[in-house]
N, C-alpha and C. Protein backbone atom coordinates (compact mmCIF):
# COMPACT_ATOMS: atom_id res chain seq x y z
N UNK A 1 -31.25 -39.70 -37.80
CA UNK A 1 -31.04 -39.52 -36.38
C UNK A 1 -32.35 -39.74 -35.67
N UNK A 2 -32.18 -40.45 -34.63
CA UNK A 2 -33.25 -40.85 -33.68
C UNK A 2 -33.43 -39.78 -32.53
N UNK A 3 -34.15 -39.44 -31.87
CA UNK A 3 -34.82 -38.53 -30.92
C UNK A 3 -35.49 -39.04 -30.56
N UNK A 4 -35.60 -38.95 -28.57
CA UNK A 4 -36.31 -39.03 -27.46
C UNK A 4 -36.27 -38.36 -26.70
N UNK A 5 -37.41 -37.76 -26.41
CA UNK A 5 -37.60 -36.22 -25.48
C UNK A 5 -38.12 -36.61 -24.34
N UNK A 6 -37.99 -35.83 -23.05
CA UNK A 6 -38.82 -35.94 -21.55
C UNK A 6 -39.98 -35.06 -22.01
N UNK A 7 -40.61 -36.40 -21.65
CA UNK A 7 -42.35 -35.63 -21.12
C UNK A 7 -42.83 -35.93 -19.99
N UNK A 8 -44.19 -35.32 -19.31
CA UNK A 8 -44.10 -35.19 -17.88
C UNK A 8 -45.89 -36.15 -18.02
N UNK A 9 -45.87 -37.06 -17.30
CA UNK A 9 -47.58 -37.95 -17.34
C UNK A 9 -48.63 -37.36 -16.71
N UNK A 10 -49.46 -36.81 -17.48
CA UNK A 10 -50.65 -36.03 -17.20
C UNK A 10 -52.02 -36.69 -16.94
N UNK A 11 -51.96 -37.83 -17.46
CA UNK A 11 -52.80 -38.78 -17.71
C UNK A 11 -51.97 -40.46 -17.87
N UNK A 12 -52.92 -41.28 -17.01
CA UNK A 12 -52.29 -42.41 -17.48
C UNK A 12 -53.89 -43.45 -17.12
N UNK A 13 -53.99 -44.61 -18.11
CA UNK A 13 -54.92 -45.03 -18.71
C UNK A 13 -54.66 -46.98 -18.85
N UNK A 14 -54.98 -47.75 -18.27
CA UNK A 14 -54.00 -48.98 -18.75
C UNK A 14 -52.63 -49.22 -19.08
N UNK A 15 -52.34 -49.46 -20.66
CA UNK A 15 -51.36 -49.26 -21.22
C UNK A 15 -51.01 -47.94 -21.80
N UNK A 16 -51.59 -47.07 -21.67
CA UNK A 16 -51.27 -46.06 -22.47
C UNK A 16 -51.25 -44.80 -21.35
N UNK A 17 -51.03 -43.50 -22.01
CA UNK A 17 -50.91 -42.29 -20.89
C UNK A 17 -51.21 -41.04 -21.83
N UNK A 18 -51.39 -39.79 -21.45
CA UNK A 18 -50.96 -38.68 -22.36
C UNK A 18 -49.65 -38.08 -21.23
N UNK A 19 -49.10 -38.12 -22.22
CA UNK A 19 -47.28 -37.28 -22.20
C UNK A 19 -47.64 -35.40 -22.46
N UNK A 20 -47.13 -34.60 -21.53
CA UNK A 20 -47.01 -33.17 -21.73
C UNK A 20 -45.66 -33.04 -22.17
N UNK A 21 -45.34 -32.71 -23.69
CA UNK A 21 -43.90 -33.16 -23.75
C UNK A 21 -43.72 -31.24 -24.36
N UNK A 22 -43.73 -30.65 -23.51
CA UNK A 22 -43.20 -28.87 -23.56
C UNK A 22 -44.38 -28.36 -23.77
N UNK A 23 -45.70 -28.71 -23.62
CA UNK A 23 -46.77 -27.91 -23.86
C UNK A 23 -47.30 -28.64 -24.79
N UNK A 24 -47.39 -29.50 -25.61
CA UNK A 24 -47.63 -30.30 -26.34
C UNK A 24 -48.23 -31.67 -26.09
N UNK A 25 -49.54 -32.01 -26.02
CA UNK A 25 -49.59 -33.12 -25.40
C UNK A 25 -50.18 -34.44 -26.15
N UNK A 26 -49.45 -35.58 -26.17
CA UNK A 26 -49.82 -36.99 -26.51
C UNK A 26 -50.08 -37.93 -25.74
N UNK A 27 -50.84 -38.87 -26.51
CA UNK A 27 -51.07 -40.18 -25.81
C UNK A 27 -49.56 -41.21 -26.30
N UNK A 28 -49.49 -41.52 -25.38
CA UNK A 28 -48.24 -42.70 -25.94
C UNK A 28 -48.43 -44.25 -25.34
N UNK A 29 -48.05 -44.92 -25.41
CA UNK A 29 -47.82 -46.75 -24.53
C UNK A 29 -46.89 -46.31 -23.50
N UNK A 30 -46.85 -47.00 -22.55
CA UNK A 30 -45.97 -47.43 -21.14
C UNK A 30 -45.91 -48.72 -21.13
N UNK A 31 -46.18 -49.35 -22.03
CA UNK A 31 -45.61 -51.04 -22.28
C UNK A 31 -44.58 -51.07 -21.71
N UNK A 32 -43.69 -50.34 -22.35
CA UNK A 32 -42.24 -50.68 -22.13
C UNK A 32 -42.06 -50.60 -20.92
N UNK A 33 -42.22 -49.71 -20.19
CA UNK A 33 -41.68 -49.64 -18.81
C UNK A 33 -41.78 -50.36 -17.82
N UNK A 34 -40.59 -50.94 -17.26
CA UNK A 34 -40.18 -51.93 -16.20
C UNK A 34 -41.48 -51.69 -14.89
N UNK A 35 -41.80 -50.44 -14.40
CA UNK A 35 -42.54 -50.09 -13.44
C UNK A 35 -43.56 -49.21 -13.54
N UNK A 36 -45.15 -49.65 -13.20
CA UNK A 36 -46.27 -48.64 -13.82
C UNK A 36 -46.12 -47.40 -13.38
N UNK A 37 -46.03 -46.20 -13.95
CA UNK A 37 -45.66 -44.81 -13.61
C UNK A 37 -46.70 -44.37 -13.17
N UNK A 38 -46.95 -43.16 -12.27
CA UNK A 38 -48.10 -42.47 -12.33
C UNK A 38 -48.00 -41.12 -12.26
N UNK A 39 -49.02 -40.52 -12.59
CA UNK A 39 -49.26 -38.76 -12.83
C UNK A 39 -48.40 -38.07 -12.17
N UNK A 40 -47.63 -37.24 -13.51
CA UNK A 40 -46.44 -36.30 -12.37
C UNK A 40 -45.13 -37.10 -12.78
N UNK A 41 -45.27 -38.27 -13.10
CA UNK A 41 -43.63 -38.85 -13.33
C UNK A 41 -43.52 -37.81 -14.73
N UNK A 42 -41.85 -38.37 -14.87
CA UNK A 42 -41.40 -38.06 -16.40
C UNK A 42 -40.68 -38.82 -16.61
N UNK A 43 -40.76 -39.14 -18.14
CA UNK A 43 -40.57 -39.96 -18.80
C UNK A 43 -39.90 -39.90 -20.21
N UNK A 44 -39.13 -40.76 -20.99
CA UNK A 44 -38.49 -40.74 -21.78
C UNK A 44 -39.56 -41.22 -23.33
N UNK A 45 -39.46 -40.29 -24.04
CA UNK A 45 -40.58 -40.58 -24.90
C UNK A 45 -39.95 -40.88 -26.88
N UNK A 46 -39.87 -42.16 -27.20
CA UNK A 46 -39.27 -42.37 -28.31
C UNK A 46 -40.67 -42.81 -29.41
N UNK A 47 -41.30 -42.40 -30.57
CA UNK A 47 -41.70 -42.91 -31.44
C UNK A 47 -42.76 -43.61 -31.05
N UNK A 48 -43.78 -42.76 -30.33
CA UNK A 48 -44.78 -43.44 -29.54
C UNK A 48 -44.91 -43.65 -28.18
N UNK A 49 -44.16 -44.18 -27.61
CA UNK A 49 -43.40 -44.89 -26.34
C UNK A 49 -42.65 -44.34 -25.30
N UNK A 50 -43.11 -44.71 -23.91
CA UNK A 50 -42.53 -44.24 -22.65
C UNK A 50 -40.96 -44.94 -22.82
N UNK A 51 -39.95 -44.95 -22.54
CA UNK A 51 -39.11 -45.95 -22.96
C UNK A 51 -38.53 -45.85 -21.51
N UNK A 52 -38.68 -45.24 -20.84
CA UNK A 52 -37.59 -44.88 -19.14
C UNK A 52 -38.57 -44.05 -18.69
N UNK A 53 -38.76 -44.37 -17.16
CA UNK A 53 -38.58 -42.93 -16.38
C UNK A 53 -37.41 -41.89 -15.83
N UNK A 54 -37.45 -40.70 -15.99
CA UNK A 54 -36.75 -39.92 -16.11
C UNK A 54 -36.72 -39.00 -14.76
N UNK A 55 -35.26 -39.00 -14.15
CA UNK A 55 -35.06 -38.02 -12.86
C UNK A 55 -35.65 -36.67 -13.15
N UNK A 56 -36.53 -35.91 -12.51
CA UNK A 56 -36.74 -34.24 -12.75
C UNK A 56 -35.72 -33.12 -13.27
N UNK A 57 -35.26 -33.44 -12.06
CA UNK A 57 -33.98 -32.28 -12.69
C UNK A 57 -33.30 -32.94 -13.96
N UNK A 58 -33.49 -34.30 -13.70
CA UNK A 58 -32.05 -34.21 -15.66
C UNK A 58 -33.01 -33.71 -17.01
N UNK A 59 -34.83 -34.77 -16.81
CA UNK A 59 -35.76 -33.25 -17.72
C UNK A 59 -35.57 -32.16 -18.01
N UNK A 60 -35.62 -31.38 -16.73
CA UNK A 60 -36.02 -30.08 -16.77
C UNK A 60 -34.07 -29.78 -17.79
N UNK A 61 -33.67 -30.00 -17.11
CA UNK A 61 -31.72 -29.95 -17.92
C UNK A 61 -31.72 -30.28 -19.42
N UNK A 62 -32.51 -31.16 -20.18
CA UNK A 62 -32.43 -31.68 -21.07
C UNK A 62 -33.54 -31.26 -21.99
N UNK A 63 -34.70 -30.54 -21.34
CA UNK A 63 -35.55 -29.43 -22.32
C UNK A 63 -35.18 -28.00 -22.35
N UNK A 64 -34.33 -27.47 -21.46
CA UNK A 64 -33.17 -26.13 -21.39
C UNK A 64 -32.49 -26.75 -22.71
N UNK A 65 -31.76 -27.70 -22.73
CA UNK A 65 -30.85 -27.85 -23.90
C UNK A 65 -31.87 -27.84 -25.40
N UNK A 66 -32.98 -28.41 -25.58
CA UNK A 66 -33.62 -28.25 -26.37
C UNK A 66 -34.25 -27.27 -26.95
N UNK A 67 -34.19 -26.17 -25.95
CA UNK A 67 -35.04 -24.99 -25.86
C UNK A 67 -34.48 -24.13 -26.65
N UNK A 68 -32.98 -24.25 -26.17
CA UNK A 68 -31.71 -23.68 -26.77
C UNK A 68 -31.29 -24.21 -28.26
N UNK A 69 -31.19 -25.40 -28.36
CA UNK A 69 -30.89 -25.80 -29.47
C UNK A 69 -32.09 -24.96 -30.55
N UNK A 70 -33.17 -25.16 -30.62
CA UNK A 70 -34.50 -24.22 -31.22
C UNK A 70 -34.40 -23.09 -31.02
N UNK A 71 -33.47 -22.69 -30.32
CA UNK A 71 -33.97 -21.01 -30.71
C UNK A 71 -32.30 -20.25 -31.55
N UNK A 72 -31.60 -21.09 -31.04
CA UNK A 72 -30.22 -21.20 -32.24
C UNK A 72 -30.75 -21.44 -33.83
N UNK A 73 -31.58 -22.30 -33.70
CA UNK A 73 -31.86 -22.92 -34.99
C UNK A 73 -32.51 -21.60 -35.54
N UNK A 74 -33.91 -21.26 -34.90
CA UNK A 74 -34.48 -19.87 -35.18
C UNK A 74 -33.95 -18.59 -35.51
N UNK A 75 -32.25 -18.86 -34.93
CA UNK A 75 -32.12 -17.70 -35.06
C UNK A 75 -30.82 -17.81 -36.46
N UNK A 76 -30.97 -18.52 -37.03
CA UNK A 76 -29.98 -19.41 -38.10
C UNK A 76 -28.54 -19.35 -37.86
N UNK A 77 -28.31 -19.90 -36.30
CA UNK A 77 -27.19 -19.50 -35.87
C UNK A 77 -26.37 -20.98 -35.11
C-alpha cells in the first residue's frame, strides 16, 4: 500500500522545500507541481515529492483521520 500525507511548506528553496508533515519536518522536490508553491501552502507529499497542492481544510480533515487511525492502532483497537 502506497501513502501520501498533507504537509504544510515551511521552507521552499528552488526545486526543493522542507514539508512540516505533523511536526515532523522534511525536505522534499516540488518538481512535480504544475504551479511554484510558496510558504504556508499544503501539499500532498508521496515518496519524496510534493505531488498536489492541497485545500486547508481537506489537510487539516485528512490528518484528524490519521491522527485517529494512530491512536486506534495504539490502542490495539
Amino acid at each position: 500500500m502506497c501513502l501520501a500525507v498533507p504537509g504544510r511548506l515551511v521552507d521552499v528553496e528552488g526545486s526543493e522545500a522542507v514539508v512540516d508533515l505533523d511536526g515532523i519536518r522534511r525536505r522534499v522536490s516540488i518538481m512535480l507541481l504544475a504551479e511554484p508553491p510558496e510558504v504556508g501552502d499544503w501539499v500532498i507529499v508521496h515518496v519524496g515529492f510534493a505531488i498536489s497542492l492541497l485545500d486547508p481544510a481537506e489537510a487539516e480533515a485528512t490528518l484528524d483521520l490519521l491522527r485517529t487511525a494512530a491512536d486506534l492502532t495504539d490502542r490495539g483497537g
